[in-house]
Protein backbone atom coordinates (compact mmCIF):
# COMPACT_ATOMS: atom_id res chain seq x y z
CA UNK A 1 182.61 73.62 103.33
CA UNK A 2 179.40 72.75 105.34
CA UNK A 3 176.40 74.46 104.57
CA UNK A 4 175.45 75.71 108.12
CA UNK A 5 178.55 76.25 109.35
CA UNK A 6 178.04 79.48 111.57
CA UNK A 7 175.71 77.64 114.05
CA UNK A 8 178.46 76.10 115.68
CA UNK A 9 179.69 80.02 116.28
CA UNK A 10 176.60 79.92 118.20
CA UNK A 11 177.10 78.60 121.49
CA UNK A 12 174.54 79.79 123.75
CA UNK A 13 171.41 80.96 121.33
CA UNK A 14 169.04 82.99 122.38
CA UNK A 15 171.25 84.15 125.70
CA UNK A 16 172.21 87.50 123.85
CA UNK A 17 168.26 88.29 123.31
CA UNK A 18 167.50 87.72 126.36
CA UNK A 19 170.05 89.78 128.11
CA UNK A 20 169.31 92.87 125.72
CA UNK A 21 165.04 91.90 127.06
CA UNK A 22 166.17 92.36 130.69
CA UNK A 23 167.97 95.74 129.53
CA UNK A 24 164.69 96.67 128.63
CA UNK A 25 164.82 96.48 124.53
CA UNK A 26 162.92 94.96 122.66
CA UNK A 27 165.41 92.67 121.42
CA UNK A 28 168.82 92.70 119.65
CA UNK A 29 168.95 96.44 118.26
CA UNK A 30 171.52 98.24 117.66
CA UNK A 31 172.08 100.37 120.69
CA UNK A 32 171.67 97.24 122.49
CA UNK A 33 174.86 95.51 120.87
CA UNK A 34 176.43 98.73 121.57
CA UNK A 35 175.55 98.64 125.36
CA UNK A 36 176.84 94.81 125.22
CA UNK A 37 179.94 95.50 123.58
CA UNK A 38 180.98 98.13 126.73
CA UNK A 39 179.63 95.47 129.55
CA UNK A 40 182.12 94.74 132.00
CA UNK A 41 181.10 90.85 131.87
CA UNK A 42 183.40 89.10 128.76
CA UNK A 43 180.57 86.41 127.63
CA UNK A 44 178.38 89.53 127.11
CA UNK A 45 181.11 91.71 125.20
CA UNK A 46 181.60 88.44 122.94
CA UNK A 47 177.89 87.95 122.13
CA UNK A 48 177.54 91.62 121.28
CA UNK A 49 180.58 91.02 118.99
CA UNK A 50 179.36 88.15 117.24
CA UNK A 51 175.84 89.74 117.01
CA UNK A 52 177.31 92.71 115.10
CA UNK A 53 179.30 89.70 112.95
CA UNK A 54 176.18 87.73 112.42
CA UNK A 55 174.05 91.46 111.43
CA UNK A 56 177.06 92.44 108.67
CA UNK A 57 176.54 88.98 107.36
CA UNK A 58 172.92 88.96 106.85
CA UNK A 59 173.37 92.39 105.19
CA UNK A 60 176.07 90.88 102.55
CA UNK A 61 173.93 87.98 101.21
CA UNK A 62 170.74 90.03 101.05
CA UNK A 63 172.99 92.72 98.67
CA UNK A 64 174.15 89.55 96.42
């Protein structure tokens, strides 16, 4: 198994910040991948997803 294999999850990075800045956060918070997750536009609902993915992750190796 590669090392850094969950960058090629990442397709557009950086898009899903940015969208959550226009919404007027301050970045990717939680209410924010909430709002994402109920957006009418399917790229959006599938970055808000993966953002959630990517937040559980972070939060299982830094309990290890």
């Amino acid at each position: 198994m590669a090392k850094k294999w969950i960058q090629k999850a990442v397709k557009r990075p950086g898009a899903f910040t940015k969208w959550c800045k226009s919404r007027g956060y301050k970045g990717v918070t939680s209410a924010c991948i909430a709002e994402g997750k109920r957006s009418r536009n399917p790229r959006v609902r599938r970055q808000a997803n993966l953002a959630a993915t990517l937040r559980k992750l972070g939060k299982k190796r830094r309990r290890k």
